[in-house]
PDB file of N, CA and C in Angstrom:
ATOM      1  N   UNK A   1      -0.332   3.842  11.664  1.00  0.00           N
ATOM      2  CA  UNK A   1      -1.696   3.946  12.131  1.00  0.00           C
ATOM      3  C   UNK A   1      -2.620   3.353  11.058  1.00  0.00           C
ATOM      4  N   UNK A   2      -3.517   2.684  11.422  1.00  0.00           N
ATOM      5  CA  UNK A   2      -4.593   1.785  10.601  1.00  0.00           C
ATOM      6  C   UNK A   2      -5.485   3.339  10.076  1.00  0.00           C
ATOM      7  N   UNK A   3      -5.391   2.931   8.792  1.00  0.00           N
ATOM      8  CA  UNK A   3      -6.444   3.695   7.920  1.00  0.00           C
ATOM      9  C   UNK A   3      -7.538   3.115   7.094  1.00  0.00           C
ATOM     10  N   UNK A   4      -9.071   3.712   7.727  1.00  0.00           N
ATOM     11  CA  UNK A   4     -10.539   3.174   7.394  1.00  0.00           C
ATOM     12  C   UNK A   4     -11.176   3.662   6.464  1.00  0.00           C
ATOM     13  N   UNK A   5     -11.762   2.876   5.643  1.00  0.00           N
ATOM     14  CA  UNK A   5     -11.952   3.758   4.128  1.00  0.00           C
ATOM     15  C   UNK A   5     -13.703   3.265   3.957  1.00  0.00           C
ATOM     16  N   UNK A   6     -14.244   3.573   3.883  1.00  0.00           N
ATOM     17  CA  UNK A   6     -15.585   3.322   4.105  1.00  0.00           C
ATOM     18  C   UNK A   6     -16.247   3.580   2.370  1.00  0.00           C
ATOM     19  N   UNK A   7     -16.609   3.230   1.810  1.00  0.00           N
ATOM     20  CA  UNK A   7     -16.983   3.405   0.386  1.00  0.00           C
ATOM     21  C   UNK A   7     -19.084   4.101   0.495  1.00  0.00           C
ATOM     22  N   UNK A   8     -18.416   5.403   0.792  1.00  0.00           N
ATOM     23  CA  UNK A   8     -20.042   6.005   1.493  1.00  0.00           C
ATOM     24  C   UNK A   8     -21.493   5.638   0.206  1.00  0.00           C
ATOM     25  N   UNK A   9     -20.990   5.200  -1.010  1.00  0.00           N
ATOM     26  CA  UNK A   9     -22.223   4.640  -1.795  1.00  0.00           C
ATOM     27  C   UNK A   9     -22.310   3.232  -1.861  1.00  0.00           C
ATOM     28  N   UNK A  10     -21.854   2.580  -1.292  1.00  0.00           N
ATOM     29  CA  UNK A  10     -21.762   0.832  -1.466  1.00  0.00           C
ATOM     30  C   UNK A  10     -22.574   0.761   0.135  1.00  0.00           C
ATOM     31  N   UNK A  11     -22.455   1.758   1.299  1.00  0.00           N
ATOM     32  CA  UNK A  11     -22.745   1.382   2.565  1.00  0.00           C
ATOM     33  C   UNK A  11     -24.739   1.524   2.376  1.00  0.00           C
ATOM     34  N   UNK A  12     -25.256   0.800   3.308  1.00  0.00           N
ATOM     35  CA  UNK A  12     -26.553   0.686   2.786  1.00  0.00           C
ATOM     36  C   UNK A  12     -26.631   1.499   4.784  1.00  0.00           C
ATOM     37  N   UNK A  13     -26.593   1.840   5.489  1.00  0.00           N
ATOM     38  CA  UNK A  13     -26.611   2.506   6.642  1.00  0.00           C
ATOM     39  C   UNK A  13     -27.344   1.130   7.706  1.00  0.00           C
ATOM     40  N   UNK A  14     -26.785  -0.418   7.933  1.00  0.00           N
ATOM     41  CA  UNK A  14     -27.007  -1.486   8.709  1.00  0.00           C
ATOM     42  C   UNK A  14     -26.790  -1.353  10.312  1.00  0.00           C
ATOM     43  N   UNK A  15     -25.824  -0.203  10.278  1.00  0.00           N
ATOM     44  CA  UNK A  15     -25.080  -0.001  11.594  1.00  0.00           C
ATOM     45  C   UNK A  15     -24.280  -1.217  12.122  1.00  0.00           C
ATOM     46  N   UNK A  16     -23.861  -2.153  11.460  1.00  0.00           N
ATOM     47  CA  UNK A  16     -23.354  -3.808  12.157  1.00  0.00           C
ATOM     48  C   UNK A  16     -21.600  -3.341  12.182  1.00  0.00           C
ATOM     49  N   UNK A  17     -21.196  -2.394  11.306  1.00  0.00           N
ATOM     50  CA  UNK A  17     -20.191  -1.888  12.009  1.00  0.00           C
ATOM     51  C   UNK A  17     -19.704  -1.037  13.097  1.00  0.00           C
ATOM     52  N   UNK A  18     -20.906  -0.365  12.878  1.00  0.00           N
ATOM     53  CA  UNK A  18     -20.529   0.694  14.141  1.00  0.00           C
ATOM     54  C   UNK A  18     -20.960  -0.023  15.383  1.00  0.00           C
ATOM     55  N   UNK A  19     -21.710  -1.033  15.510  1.00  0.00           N
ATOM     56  CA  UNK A  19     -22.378  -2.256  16.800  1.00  0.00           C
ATOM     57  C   UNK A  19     -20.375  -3.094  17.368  1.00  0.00           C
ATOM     58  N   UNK A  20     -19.767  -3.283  15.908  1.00  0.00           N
ATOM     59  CA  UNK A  20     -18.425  -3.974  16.009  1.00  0.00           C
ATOM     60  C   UNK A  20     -17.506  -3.710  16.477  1.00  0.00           C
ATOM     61  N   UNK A  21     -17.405  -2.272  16.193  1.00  0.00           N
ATOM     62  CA  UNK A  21     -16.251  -1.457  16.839  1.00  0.00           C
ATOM     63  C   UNK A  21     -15.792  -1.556  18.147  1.00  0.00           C
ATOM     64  N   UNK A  22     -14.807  -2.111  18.168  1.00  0.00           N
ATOM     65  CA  UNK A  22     -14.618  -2.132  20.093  1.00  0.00           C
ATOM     66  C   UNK A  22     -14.049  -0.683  20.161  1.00  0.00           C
ATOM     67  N   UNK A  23     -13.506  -0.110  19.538  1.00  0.00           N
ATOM     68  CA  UNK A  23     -12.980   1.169  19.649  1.00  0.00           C
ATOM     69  C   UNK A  23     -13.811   2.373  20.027  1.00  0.00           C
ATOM     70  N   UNK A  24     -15.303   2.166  19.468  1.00  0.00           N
ATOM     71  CA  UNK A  24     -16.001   3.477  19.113  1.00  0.00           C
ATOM     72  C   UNK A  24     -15.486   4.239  18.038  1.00  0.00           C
ATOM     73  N   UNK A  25     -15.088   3.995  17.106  1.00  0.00           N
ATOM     74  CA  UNK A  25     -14.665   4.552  15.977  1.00  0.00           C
ATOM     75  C   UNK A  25     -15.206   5.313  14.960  1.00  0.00           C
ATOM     76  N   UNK A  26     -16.524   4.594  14.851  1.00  0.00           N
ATOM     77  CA  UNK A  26     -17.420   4.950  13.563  1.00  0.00           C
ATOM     78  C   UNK A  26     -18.855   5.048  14.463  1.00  0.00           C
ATOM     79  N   UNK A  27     -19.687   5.991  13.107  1.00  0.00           N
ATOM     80  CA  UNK A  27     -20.529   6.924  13.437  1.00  0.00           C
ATOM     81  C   UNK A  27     -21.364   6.718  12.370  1.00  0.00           C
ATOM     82  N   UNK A  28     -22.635   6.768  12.394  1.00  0.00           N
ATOM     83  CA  UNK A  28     -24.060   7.022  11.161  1.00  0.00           C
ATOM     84  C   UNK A  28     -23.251   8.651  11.169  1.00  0.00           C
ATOM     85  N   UNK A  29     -23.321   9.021   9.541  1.00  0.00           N
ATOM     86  CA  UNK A  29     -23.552  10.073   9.299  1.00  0.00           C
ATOM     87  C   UNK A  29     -24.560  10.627   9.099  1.00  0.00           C
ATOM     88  N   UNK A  30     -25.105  11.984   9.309  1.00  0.00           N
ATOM     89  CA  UNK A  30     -26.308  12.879   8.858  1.00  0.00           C
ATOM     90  C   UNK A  30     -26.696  12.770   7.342  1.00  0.00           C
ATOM     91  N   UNK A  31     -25.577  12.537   6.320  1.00  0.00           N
ATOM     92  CA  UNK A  31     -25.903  13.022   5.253  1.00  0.00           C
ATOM     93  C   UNK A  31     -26.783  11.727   4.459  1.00  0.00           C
ATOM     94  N   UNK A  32     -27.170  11.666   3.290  1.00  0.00           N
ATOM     95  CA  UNK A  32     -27.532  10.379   2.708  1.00  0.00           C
ATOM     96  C   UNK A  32     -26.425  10.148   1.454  1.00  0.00           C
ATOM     97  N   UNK A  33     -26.212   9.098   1.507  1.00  0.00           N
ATOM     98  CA  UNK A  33     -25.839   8.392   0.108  1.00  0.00           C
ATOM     99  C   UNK A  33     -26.522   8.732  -1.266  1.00  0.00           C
ATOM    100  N   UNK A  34     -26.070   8.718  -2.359  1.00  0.00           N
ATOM    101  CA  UNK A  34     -26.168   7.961  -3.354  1.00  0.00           C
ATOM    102  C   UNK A  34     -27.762   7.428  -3.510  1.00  0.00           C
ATOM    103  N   UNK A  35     -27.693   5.930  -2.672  1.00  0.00           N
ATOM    104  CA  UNK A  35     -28.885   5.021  -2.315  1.00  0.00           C
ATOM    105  C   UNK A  35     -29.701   5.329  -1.772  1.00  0.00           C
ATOM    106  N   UNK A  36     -29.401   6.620  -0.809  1.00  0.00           N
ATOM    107  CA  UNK A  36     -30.965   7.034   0.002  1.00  0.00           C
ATOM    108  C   UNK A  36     -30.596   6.524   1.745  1.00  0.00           C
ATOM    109  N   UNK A  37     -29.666   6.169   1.392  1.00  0.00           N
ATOM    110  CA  UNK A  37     -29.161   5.643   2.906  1.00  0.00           C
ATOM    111  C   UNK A  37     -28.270   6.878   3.663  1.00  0.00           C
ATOM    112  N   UNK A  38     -28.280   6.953   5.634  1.00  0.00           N
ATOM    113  CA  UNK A  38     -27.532   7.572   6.171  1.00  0.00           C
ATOM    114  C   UNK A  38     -26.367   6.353   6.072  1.00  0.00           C
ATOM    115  N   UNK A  39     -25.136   6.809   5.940  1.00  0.00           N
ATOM    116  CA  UNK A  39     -23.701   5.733   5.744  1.00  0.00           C
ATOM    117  C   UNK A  39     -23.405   5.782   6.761  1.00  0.00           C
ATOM    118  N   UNK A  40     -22.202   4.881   7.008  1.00  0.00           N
ATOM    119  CA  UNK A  40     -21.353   5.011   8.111  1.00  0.00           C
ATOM    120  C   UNK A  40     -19.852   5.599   8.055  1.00  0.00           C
ATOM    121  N   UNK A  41     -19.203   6.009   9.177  1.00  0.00           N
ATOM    122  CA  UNK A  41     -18.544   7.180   8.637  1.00  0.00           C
ATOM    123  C   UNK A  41     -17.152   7.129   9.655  1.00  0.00           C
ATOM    124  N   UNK A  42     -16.081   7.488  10.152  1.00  0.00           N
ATOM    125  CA  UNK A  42     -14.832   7.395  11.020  1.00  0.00           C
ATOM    126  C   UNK A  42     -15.349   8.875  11.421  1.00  0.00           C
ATOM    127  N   UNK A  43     -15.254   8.473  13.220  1.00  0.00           N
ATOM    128  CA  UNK A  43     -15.262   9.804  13.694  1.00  0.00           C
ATOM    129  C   UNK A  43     -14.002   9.948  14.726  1.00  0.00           C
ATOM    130  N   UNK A  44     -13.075   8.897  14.794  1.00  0.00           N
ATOM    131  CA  UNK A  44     -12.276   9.124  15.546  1.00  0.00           C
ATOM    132  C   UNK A  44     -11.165   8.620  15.024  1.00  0.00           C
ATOM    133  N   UNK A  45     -10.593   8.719  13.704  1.00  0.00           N
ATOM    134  CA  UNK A  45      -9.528   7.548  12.956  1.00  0.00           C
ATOM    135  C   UNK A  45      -7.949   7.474  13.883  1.00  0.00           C
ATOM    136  N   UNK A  46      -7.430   8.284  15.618  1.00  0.00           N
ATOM    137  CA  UNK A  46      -6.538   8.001  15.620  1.00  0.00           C
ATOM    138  C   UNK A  46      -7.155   6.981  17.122  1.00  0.00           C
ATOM    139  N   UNK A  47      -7.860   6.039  17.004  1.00  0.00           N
ATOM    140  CA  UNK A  47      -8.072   5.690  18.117  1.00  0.00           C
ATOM    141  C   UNK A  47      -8.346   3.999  17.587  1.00  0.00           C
ATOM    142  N   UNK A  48      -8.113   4.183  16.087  1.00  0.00           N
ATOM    143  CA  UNK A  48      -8.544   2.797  15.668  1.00  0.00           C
ATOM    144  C   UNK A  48      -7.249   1.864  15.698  1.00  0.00           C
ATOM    145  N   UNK A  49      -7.633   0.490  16.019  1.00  0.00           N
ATOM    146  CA  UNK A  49      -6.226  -0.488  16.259  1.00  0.00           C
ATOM    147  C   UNK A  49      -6.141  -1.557  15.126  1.00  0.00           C
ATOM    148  N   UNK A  50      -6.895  -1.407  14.293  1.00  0.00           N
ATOM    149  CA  UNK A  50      -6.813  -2.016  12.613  1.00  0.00           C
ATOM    150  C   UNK A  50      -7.066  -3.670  13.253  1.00  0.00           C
ATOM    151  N   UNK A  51      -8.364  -3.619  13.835  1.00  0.00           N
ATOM    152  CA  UNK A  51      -8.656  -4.674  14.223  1.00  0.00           C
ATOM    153  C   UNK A  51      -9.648  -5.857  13.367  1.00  0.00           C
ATOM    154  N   UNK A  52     -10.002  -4.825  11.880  1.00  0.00           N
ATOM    155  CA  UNK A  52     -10.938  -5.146  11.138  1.00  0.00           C
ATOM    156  C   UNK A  52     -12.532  -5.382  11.601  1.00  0.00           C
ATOM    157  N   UNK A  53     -12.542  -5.525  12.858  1.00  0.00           N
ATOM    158  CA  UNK A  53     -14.419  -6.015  12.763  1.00  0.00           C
ATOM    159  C   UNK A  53     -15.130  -5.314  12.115  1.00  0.00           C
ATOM    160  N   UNK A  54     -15.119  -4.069  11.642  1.00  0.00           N
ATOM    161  CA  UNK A  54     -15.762  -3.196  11.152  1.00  0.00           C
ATOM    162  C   UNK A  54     -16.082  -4.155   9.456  1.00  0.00           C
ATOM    163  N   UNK A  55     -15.227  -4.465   9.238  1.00  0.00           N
ATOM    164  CA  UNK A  55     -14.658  -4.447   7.286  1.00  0.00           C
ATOM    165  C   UNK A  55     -15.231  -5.506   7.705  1.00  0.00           C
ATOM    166  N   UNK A  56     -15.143  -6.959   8.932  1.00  0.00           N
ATOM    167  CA  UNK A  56     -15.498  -8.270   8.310  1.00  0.00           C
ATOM    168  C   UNK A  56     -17.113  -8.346   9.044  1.00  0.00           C
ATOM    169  N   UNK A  57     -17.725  -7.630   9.323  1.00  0.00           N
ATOM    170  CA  UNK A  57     -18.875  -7.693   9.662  1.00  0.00           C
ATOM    171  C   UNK A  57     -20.065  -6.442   8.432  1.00  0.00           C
ATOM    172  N   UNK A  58     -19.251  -6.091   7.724  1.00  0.00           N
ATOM    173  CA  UNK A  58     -20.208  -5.275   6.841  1.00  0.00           C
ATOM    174  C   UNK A  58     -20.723  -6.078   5.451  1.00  0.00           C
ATOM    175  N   UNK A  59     -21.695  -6.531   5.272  1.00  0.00           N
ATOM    176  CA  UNK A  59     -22.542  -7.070   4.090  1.00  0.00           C
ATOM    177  C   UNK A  59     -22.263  -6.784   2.903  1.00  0.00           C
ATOM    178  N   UNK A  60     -22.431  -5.077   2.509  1.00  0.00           N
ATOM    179  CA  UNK A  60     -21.900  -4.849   1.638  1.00  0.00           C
ATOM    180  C   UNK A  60     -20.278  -4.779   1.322  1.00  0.00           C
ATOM    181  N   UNK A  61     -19.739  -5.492   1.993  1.00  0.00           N
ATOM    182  CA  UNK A  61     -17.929  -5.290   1.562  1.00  0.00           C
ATOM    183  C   UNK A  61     -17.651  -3.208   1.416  1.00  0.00           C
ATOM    184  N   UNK A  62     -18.231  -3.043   2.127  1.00  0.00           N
ATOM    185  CA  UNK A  62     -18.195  -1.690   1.795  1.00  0.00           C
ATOM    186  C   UNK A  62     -17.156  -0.853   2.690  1.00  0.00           C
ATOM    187  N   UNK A  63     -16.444  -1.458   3.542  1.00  0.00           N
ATOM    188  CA  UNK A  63     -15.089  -0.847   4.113  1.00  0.00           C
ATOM    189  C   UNK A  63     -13.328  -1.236   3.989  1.00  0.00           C
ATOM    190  N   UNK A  64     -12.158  -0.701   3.652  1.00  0.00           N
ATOM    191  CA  UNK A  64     -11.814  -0.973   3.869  1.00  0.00           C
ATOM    192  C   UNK A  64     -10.659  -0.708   5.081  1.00  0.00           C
ATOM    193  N   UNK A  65      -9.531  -1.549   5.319  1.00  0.00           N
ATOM    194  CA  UNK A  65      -8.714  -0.918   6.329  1.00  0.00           C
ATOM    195  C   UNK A  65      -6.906  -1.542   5.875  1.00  0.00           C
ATOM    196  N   UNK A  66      -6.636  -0.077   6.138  1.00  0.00           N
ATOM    197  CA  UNK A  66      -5.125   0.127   5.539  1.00  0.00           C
ATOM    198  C   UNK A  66      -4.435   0.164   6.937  1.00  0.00           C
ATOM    199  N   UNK A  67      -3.167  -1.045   6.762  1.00  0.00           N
ATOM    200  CA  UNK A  67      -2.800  -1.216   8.239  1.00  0.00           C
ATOM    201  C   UNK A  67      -1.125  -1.012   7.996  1.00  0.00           C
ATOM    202  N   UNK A  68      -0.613  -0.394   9.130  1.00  0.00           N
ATOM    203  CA  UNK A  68       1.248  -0.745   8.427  1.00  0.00           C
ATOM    204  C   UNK A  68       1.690  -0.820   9.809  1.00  0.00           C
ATOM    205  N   UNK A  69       2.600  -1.323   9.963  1.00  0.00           N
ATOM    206  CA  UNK A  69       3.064  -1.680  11.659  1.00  0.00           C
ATOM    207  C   UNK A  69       2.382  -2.794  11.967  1.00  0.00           C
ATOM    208  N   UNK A  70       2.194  -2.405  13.375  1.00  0.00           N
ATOM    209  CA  UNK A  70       1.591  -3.760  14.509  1.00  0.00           C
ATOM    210  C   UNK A  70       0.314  -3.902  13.613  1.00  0.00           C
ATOM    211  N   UNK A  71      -0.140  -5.252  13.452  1.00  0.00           N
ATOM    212  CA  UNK A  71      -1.543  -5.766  12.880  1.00  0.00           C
ATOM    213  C   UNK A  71      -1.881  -6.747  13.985  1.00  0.00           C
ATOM    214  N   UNK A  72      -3.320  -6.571  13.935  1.00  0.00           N
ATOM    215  CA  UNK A  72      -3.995  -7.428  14.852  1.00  0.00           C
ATOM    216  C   UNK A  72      -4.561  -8.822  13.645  1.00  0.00           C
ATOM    217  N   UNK A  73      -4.488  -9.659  14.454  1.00  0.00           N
ATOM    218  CA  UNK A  73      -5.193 -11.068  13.175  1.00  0.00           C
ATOM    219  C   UNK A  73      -5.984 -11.709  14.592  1.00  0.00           C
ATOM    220  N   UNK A  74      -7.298 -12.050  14.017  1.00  0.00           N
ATOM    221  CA  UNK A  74      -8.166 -12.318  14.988  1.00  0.00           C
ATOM    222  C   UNK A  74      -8.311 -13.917  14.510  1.00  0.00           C
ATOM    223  N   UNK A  75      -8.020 -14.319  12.710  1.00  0.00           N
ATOM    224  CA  UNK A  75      -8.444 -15.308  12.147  1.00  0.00           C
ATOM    225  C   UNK A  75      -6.766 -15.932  11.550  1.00  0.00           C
ATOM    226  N   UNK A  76      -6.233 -17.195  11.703  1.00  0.00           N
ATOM    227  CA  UNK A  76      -5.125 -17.903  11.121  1.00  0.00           C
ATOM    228  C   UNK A  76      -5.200 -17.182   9.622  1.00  0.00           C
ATOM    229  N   UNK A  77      -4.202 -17.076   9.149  1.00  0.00           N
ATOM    230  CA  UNK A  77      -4.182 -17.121   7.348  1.00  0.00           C
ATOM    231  C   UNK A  77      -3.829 -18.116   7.093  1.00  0.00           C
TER     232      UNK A  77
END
């Protein structure tokens, strides 16, 4: 199962991941950061398919995703 790691003081609260998610995965949290920002947060981690949009659409590089098994590749390596 793909595991989402979100780095809650690097996230500035853009929402362009949680807009990405085809899953519905992720969520604004209530709390603030660090920065003064609400972050973004996994509210459903067994529903995610380690599809990355989340990680390659965030500005701050501020997510990552741990994949083992089936991987999705959207881009050639």
């Amino acid at each position: 199962m793909p595991r989402v790691v979100i780095k809650r003081d690097s996230c500035k609260g853009c929402e362009l991941c949680v807009a990405a998610c085809p899953q519905r995965i992720l969520a604004m949290s209530k709390e603030i950061n660090l920065k003064g920002y609400f972050y973004a947060k996994v509210v459903e981690p067994p529903r995610c398919i380690g599809c990355r949009m989340c990680a390659l659409t965030c500005p701050d590089v501020a997510i990552e995703i741990g994949v083992s098994g089936a991987q999705y590749n959207f881009f050639e390596e």
